[in-house]
N, C-alpha and C. Protein backbone atom coordinates (compact mmCIF):
# COMPACT_ATOMS: atom_id res chain seq x y z
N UNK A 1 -57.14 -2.40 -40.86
CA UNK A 1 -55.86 -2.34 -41.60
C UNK A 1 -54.73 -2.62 -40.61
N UNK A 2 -53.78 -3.71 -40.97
CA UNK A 2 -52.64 -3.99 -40.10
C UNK A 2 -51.58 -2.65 -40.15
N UNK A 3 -51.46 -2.41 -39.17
CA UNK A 3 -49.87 -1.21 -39.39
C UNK A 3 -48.65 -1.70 -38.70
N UNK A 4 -47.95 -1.75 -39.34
CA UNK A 4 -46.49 -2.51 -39.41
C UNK A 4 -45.74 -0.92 -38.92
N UNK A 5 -44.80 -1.91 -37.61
CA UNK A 5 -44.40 -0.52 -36.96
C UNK A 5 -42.68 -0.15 -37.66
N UNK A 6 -42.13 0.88 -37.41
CA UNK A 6 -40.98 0.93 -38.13
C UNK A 6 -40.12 0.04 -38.36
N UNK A 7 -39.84 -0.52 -37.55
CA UNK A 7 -39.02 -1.81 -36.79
C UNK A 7 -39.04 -2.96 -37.45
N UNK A 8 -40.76 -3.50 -37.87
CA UNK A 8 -40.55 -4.15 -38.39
C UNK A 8 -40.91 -4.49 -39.72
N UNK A 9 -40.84 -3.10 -40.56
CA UNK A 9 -40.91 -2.91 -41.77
C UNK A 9 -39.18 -2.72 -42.34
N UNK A 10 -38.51 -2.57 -41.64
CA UNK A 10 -37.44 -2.93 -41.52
C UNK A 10 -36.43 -3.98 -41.31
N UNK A 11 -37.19 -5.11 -40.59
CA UNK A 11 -36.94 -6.43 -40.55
C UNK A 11 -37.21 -7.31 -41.59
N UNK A 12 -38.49 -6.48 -42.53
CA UNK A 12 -38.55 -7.40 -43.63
C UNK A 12 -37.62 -6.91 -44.99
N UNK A 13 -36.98 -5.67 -44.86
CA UNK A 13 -36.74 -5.76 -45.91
C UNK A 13 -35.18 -6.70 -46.49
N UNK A 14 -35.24 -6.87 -47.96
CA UNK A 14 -34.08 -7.45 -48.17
C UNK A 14 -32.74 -7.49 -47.98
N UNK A 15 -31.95 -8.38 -47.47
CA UNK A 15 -30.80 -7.98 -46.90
C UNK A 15 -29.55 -8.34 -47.91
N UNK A 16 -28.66 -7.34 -49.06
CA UNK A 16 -27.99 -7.47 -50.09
C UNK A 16 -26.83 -7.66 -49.11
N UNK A 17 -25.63 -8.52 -49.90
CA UNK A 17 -24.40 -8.95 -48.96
C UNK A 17 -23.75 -7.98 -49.83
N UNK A 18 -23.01 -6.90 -49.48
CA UNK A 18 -21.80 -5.88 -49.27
C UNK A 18 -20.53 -6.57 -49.92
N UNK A 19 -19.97 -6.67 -51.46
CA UNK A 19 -18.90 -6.96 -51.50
C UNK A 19 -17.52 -6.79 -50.39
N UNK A 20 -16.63 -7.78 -50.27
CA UNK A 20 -15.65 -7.10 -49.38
C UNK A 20 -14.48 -6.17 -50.46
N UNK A 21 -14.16 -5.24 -49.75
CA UNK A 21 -12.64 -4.53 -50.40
C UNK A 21 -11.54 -5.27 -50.20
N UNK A 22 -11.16 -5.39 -51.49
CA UNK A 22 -9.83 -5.89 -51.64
C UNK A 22 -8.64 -5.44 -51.35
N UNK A 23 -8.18 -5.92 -50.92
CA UNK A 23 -6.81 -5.13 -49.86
C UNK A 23 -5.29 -5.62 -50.49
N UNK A 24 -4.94 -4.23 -51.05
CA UNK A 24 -3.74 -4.40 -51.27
C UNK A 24 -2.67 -4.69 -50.79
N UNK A 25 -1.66 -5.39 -50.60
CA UNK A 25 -0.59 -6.06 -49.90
C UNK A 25 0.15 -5.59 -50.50
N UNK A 26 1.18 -4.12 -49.89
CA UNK A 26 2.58 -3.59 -50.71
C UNK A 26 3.93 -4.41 -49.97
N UNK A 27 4.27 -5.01 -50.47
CA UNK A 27 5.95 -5.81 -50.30
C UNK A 27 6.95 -4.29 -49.88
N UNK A 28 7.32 -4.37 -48.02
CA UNK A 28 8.12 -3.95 -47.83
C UNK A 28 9.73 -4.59 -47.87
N UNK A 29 10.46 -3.93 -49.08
CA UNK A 29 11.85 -4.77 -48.69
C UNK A 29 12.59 -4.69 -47.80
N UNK A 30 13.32 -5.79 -47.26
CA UNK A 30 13.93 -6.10 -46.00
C UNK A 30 14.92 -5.59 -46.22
N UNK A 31 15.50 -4.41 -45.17
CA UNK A 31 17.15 -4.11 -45.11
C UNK A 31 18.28 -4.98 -44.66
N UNK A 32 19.63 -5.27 -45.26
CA UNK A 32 20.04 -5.95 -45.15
C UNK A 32 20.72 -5.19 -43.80
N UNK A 33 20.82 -6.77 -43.08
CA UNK A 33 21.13 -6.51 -41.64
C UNK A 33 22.27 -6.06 -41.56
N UNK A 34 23.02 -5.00 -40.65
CA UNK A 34 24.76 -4.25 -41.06
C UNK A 34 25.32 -4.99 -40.16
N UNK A 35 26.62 -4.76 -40.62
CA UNK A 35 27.57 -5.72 -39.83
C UNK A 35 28.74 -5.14 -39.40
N UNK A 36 29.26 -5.20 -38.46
CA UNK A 36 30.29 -4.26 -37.96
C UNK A 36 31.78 -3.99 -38.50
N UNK A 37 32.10 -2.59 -38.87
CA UNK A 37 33.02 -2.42 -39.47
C UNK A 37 34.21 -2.08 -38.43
N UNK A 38 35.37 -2.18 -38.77
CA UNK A 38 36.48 -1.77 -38.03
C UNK A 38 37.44 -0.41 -39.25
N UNK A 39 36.84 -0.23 -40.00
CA UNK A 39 37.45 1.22 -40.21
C UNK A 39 36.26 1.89 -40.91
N UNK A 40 37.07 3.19 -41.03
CA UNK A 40 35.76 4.53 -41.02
C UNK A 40 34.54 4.16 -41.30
N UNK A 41 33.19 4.69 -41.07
CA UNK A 41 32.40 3.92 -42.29
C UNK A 41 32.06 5.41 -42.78
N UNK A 42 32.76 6.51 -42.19
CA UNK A 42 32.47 7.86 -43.84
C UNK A 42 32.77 7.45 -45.26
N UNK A 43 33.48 6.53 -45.20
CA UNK A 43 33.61 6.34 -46.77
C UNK A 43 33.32 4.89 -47.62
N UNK A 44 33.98 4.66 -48.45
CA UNK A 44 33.39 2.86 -48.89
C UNK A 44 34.88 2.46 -49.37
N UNK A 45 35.78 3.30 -48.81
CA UNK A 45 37.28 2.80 -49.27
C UNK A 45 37.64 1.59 -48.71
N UNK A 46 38.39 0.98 -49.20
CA UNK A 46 38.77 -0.87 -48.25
C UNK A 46 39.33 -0.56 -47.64
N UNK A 47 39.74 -1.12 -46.27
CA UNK A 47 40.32 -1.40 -44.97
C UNK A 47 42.01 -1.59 -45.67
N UNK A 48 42.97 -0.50 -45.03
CA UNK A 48 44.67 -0.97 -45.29
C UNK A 48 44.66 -2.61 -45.42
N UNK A 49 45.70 -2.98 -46.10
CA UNK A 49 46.14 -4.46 -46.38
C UNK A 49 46.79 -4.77 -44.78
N UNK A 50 47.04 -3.85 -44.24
CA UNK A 50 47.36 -4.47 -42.89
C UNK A 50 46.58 -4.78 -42.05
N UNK A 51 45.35 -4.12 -42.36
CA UNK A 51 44.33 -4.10 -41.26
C UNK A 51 43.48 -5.68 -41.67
N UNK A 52 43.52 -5.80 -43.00
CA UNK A 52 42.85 -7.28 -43.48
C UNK A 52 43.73 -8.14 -42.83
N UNK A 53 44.86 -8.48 -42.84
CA UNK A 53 45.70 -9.30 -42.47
C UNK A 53 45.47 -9.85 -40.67
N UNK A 54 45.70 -8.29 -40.14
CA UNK A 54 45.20 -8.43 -38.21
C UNK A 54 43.67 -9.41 -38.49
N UNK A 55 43.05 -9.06 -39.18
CA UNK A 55 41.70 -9.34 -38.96
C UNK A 55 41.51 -11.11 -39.25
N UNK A 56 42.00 -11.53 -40.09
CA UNK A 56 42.54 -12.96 -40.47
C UNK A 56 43.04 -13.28 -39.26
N UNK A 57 44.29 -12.62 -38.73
CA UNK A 57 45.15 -13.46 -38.06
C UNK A 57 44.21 -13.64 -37.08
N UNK A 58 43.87 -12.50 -35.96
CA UNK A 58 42.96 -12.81 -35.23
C UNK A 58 42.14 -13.58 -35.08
N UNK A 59 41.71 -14.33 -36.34
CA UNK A 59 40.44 -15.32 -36.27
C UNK A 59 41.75 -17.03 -36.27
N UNK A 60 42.58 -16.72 -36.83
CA UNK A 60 43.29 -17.50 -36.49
C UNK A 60 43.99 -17.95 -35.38
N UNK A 61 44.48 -17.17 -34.57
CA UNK A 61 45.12 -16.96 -32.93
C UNK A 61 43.73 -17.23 -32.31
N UNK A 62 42.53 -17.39 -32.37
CA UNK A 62 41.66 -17.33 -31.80
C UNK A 62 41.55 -19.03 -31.56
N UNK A 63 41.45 -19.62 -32.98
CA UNK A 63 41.61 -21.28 -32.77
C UNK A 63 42.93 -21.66 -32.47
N UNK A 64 43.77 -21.51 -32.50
CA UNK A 64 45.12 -21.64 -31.56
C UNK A 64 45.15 -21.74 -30.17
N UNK A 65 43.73 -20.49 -29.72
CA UNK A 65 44.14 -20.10 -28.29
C UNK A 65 45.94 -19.15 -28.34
N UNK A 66 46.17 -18.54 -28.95
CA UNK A 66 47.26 -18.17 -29.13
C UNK A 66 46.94 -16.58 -27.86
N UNK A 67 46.85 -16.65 -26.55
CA UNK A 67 46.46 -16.01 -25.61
C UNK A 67 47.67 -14.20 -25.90
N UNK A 68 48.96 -14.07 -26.06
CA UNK A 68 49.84 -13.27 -26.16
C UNK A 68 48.55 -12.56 -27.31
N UNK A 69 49.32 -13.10 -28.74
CA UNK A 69 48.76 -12.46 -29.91
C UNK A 69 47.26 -11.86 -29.77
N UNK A 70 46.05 -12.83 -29.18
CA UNK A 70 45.35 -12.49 -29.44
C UNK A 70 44.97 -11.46 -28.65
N UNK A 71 45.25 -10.97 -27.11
CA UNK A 71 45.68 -9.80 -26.36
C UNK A 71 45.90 -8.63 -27.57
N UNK A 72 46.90 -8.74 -28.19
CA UNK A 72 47.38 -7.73 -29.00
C UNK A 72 46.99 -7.46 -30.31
N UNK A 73 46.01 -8.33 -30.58
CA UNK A 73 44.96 -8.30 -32.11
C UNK A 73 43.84 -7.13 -31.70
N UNK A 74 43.35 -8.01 -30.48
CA UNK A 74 42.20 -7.12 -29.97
C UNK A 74 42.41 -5.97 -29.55
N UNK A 75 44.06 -5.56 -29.00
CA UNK A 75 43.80 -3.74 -28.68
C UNK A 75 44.36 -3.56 -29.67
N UNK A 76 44.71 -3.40 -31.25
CA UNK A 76 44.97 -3.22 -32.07
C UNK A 76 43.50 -3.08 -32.91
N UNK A 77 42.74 -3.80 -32.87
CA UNK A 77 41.36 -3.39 -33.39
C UNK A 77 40.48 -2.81 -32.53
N UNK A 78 40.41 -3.05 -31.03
CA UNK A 78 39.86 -2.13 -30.34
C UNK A 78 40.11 -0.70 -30.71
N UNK A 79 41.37 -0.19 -30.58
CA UNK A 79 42.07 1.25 -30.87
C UNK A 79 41.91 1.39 -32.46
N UNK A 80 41.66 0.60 -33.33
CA UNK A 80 41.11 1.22 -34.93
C UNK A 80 39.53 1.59 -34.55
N UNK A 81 39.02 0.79 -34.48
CA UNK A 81 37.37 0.77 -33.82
C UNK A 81 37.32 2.52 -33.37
N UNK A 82 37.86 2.55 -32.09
CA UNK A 82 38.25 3.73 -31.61
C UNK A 82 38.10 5.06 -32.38
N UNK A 83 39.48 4.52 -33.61
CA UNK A 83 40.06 5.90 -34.17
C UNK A 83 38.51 6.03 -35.40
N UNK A 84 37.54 4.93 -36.08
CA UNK A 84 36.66 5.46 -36.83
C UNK A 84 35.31 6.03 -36.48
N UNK A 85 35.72 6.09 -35.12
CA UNK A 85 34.24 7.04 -34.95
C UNK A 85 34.82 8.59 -34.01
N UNK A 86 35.95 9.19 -35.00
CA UNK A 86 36.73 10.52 -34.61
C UNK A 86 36.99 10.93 -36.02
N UNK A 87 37.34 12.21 -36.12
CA UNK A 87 37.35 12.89 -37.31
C UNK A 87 38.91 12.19 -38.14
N UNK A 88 39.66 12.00 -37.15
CA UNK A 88 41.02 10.80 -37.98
C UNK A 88 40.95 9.04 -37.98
N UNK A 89 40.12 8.52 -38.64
CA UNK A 89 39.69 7.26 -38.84
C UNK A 89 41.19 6.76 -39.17
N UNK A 90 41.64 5.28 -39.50
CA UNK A 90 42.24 4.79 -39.74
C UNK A 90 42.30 4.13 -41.80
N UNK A 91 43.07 5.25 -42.42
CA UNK A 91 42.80 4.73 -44.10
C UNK A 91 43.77 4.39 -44.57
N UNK A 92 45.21 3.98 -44.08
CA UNK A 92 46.77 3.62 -44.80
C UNK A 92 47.45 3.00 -43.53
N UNK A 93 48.17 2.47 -43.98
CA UNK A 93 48.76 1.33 -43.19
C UNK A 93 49.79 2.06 -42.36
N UNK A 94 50.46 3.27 -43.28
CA UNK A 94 50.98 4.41 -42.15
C UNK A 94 50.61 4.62 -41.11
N UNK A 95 49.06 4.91 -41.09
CA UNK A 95 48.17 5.28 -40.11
C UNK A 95 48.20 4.23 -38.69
N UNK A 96 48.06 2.74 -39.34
CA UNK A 96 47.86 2.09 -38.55
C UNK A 96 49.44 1.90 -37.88
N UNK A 97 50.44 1.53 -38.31
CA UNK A 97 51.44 1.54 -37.79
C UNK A 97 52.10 2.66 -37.05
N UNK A 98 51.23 3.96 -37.01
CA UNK A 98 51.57 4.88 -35.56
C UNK A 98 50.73 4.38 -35.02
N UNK A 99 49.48 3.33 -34.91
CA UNK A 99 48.75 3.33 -33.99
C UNK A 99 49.46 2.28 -33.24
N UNK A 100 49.95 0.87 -33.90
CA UNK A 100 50.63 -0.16 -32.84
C UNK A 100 51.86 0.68 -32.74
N UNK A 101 52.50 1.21 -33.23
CA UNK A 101 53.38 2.00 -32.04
C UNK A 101 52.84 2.57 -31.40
N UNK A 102 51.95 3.20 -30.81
CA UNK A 102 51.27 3.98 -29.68
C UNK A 102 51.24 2.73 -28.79
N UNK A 103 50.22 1.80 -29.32
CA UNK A 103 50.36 0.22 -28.12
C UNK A 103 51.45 0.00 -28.00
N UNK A 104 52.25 0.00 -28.39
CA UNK A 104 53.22 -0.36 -27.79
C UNK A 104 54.14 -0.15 -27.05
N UNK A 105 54.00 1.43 -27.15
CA UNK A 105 54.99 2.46 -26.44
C UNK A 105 54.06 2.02 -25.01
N UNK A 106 52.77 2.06 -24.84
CA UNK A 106 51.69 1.40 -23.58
C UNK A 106 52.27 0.75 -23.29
N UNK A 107 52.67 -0.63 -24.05
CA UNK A 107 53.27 -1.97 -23.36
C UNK A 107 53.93 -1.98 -22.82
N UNK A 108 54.82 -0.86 -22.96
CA UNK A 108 56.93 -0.95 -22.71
C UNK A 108 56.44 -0.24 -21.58
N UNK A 109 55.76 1.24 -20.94
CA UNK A 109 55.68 1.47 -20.09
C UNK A 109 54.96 0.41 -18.63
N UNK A 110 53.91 -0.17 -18.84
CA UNK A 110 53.25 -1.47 -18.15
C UNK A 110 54.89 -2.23 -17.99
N UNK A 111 55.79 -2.49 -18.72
CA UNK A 111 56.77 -3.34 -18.05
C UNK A 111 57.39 -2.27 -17.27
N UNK A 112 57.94 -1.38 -17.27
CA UNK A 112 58.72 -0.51 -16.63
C UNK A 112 57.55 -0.33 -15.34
N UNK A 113 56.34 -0.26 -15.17
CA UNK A 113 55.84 -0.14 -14.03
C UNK A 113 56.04 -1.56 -12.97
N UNK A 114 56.03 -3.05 -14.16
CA UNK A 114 55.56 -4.08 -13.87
C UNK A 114 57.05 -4.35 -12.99
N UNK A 115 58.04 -3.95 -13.53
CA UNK A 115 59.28 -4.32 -13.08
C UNK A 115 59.61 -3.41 -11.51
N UNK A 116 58.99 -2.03 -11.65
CA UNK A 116 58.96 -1.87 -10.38
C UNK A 116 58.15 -1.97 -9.03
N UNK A 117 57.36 -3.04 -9.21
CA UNK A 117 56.39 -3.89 -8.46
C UNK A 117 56.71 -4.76 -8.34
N UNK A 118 57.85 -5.16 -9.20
CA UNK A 118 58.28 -6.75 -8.46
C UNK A 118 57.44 -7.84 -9.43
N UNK A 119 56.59 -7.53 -10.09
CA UNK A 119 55.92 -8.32 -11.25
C UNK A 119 56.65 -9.17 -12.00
N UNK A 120 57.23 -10.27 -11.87
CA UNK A 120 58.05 -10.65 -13.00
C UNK A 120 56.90 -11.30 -14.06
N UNK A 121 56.19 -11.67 -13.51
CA UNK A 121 55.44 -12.54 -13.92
C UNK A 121 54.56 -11.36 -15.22
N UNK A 122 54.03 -10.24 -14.59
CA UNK A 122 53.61 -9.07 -15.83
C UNK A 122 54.41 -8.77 -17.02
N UNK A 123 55.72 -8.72 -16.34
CA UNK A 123 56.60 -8.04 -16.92
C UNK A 123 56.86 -8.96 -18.42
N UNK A 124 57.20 -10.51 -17.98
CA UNK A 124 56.61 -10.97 -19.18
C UNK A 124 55.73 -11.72 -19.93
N UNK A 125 54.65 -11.03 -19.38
CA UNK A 125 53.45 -11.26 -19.95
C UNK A 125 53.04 -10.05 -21.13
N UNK A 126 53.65 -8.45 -21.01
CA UNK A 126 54.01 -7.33 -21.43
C UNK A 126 55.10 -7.50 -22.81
N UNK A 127 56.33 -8.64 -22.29
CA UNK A 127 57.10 -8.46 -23.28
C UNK A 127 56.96 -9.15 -24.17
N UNK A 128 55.99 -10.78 -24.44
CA UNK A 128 55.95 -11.35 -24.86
C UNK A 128 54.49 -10.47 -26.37
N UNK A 129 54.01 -9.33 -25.55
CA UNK A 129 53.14 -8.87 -26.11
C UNK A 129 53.44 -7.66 -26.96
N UNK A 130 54.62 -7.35 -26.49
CA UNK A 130 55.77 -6.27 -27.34
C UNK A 130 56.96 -7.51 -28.74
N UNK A 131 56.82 -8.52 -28.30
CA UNK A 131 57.09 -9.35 -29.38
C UNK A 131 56.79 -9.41 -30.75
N UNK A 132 55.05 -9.37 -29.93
CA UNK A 132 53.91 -9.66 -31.23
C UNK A 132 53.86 -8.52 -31.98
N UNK A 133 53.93 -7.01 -31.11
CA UNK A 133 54.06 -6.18 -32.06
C UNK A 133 55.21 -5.21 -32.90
N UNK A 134 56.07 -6.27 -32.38
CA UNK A 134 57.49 -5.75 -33.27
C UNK A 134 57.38 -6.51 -34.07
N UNK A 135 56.64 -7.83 -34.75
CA UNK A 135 56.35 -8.66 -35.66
C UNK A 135 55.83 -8.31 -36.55
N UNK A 136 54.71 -6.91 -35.95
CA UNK A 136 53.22 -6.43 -37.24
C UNK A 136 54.74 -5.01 -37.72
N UNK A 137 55.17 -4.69 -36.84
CA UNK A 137 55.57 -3.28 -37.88
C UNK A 137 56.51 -3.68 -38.87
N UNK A 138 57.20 -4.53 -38.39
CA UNK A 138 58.44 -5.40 -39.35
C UNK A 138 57.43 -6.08 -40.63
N UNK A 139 56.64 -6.27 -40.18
CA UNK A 139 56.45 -6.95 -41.61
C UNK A 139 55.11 -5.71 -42.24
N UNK A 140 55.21 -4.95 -41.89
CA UNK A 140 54.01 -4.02 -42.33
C UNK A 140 53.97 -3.63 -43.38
N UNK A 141 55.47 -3.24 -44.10
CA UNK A 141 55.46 -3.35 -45.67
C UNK A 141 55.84 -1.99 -45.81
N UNK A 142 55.13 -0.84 -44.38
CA UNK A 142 55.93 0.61 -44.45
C UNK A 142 57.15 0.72 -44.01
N UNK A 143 58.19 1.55 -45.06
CA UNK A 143 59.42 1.79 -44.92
C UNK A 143 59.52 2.72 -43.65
N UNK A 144 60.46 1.98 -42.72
CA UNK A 144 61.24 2.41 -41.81
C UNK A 144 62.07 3.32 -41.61
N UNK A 145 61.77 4.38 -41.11
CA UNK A 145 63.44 5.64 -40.77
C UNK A 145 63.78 5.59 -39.53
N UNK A 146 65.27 5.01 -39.34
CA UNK A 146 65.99 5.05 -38.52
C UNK A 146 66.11 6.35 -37.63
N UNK A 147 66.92 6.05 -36.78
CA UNK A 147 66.97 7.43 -35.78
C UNK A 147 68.25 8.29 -36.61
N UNK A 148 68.79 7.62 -37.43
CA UNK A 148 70.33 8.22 -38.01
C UNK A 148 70.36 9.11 -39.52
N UNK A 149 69.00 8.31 -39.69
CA UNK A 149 68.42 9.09 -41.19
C UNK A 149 67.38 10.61 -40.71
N UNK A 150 66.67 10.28 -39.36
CA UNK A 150 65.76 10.75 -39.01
C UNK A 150 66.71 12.57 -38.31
N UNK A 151 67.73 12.35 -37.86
CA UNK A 151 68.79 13.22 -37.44
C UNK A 151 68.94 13.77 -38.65
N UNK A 152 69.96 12.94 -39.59
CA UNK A 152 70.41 13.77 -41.20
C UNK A 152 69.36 14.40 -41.54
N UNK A 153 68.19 14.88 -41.89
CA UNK A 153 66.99 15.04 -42.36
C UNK A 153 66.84 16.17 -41.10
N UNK A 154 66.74 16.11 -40.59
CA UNK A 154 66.63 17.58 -39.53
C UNK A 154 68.01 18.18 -39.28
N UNK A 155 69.05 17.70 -39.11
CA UNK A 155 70.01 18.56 -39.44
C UNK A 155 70.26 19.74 -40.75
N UNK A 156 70.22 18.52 -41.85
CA UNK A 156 70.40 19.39 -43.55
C UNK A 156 68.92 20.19 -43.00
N UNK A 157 67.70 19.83 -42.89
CA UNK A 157 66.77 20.62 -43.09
C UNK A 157 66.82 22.12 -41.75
N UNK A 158 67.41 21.72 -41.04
CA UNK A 158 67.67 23.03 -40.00
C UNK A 158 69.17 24.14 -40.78
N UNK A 159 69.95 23.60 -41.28
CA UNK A 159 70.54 24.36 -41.80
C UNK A 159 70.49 25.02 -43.16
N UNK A 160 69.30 24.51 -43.71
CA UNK A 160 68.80 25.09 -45.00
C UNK A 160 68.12 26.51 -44.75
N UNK A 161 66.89 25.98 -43.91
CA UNK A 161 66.03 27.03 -43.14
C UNK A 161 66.77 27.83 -42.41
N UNK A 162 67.47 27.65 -42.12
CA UNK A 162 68.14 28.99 -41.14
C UNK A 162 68.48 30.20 -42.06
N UNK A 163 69.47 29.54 -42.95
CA UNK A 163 69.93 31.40 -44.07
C UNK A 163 68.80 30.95 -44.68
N UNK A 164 67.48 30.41 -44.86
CA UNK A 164 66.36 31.55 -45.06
C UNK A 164 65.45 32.26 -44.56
N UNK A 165 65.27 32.10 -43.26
CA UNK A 165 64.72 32.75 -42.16
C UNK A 165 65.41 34.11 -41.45
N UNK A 166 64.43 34.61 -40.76
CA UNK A 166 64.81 35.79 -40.15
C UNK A 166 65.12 35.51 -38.89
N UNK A 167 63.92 34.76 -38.42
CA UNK A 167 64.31 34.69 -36.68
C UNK A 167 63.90 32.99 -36.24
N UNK A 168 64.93 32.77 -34.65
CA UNK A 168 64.20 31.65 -34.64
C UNK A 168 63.35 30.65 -34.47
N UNK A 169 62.21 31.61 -34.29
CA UNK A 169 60.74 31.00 -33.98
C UNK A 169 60.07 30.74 -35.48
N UNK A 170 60.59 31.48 -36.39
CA UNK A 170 60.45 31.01 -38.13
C UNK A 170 60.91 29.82 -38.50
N UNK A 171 62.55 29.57 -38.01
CA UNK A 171 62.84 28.07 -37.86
C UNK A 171 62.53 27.09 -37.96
N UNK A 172 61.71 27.35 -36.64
CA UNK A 172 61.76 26.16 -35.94
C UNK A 172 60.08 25.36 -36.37
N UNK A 173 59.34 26.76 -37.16
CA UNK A 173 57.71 25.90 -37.78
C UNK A 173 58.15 25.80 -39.35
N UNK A 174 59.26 26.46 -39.45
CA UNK A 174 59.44 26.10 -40.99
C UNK A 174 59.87 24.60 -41.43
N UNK A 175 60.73 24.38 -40.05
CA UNK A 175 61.74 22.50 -39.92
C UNK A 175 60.77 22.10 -39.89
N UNK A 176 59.84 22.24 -39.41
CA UNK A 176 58.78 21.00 -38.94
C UNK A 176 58.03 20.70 -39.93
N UNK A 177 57.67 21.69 -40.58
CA UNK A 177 56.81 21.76 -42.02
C UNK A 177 57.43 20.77 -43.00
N UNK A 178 58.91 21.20 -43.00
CA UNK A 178 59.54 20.09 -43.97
C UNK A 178 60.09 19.17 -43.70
N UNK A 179 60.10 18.84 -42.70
CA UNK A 179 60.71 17.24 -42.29
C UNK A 179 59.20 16.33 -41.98
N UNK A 180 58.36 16.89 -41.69
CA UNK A 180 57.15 16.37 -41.71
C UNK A 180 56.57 15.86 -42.98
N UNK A 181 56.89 16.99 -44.11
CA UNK A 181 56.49 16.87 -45.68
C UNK A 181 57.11 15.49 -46.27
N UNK A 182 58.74 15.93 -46.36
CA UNK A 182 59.37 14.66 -46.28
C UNK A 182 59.64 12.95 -45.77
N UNK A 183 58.68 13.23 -44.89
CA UNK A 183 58.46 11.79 -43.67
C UNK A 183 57.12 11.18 -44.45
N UNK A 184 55.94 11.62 -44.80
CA UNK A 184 54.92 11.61 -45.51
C UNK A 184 54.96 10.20 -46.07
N UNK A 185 54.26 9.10 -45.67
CA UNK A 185 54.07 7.89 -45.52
C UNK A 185 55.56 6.91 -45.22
N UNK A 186 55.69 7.32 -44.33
CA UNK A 186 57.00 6.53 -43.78
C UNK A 186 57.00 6.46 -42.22
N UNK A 187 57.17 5.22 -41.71
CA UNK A 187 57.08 4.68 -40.47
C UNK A 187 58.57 5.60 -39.63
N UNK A 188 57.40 6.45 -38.98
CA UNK A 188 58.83 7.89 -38.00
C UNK A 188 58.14 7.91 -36.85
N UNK A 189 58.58 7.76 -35.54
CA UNK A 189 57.77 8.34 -34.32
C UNK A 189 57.78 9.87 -34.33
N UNK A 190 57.05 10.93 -35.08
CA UNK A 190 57.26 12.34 -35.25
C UNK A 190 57.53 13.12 -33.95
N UNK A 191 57.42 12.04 -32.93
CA UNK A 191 57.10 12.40 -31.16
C UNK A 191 58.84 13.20 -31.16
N UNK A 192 59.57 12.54 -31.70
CA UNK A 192 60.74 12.51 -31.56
C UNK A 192 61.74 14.07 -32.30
N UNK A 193 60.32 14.38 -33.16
CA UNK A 193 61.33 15.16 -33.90
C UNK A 193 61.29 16.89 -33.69
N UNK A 194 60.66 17.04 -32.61
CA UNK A 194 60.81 18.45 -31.54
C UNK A 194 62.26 19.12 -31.12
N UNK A 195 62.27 17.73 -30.24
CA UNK A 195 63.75 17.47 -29.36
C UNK A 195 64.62 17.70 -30.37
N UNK A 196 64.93 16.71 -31.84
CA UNK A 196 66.09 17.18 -32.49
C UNK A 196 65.80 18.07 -33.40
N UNK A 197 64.92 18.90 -32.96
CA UNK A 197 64.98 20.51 -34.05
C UNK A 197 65.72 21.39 -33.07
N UNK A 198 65.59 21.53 -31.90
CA UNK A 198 65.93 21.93 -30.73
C UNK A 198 66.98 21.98 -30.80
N UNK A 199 67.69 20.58 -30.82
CA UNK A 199 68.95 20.45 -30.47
C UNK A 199 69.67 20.51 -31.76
N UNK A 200 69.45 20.92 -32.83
CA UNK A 200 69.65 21.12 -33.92
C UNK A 200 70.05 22.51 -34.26
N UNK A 201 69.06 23.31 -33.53
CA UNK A 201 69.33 24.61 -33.72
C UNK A 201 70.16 25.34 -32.92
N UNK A 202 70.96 24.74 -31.86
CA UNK A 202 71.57 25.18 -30.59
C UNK A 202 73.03 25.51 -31.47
């Protein structure tokens, strides 16, 4: 009797082909690629009408070569950039117009340094850049208060507050409260309005 060893009773037997598994293919959708914002992105509110406008011009001064302006586009959006990743983002054109006054109050000092270095050449390179931004607040569309309106308005408001106050450290947070209230979207350097509560109350 032949005896067939394990091996190759195993070699003979039939060899069935194993369907393959079909493999599902799930479609991941593609995120759309983000693109960089220049104001807050906490919210989905549109960018001030002033801030669209810089952003135009800029691309415009750019094919110009317009070297002044575009200096002063870019720290004007650099410093929004800035202000939206801080708890006071940039959302009204108010907003932005204390910010180019802040650049600019920068600029005017850079000449006052530039001039005492003997810089003429900085000095107007500085003023030509204080040009550009006496151009954006003038045409910014926010109403302007003079230094003469900005006085009347802390005067009447210091002498209101006084016969209703007791003392004058009450005064002087009560003025501020309401000349501040009153200023409330209107182009004011508020830097200013310490000094004439001060001298208001003397």
């Amino acid at each position: 009797m032949l005896t067939l060893s394990f091996a190759s009773l195993v070699r003979r037997l039939p060899v069935q082909a194993v369907p393959a598994r079909a493999v599902t293919r799930v479609a991941i959708p593609r995120l759309p690629r983000s693109t960089p914002r220049f104001y807050s992105a906490a919210t989905d509110d549109a960018p001030p009408p002033l801030l669209s406008k810089i952003k135009a011009d800029l691309k415009t001064a750019m094919r110009a070569k317009d070297a002044p302006r575009l200096a002063v586009l870019r720290a004007i959006m650099s410093a929004n950039l800035n202000a939206s990743k801080t708890a006071s983002p940039i959302r009204t054109d108010v907003q932005l117009v204390g910010l180019i006054r802040k650049l600019q109050r920068s600029a005017n000092d850079s000449v006052a340094e530039a001039k005492e270095a003997g810089r003429d050449d900085l000095v107007e390179k500085e003023m030509e850049q204080i040009r550009v931004y006496d151009q954006y607040l003038a045409d910014s569309g926010v109403a302007k208060v003079t230094q003469e309106e900005l006085q009347a308005l802390v005067s009447s408001t210091v002498d209101t507050v006084s016969k209703e106050a007791k003392n004058a450290n009450a005064v002087m947070g009560e003025v501020m409260k309401r000349v501040k209230a009153a200023l409330e979207g209107k182009d004011v350097d508020l830097s200013e309005i310490p000094k004439m509560v001060k001298e208001a109350m003397k």
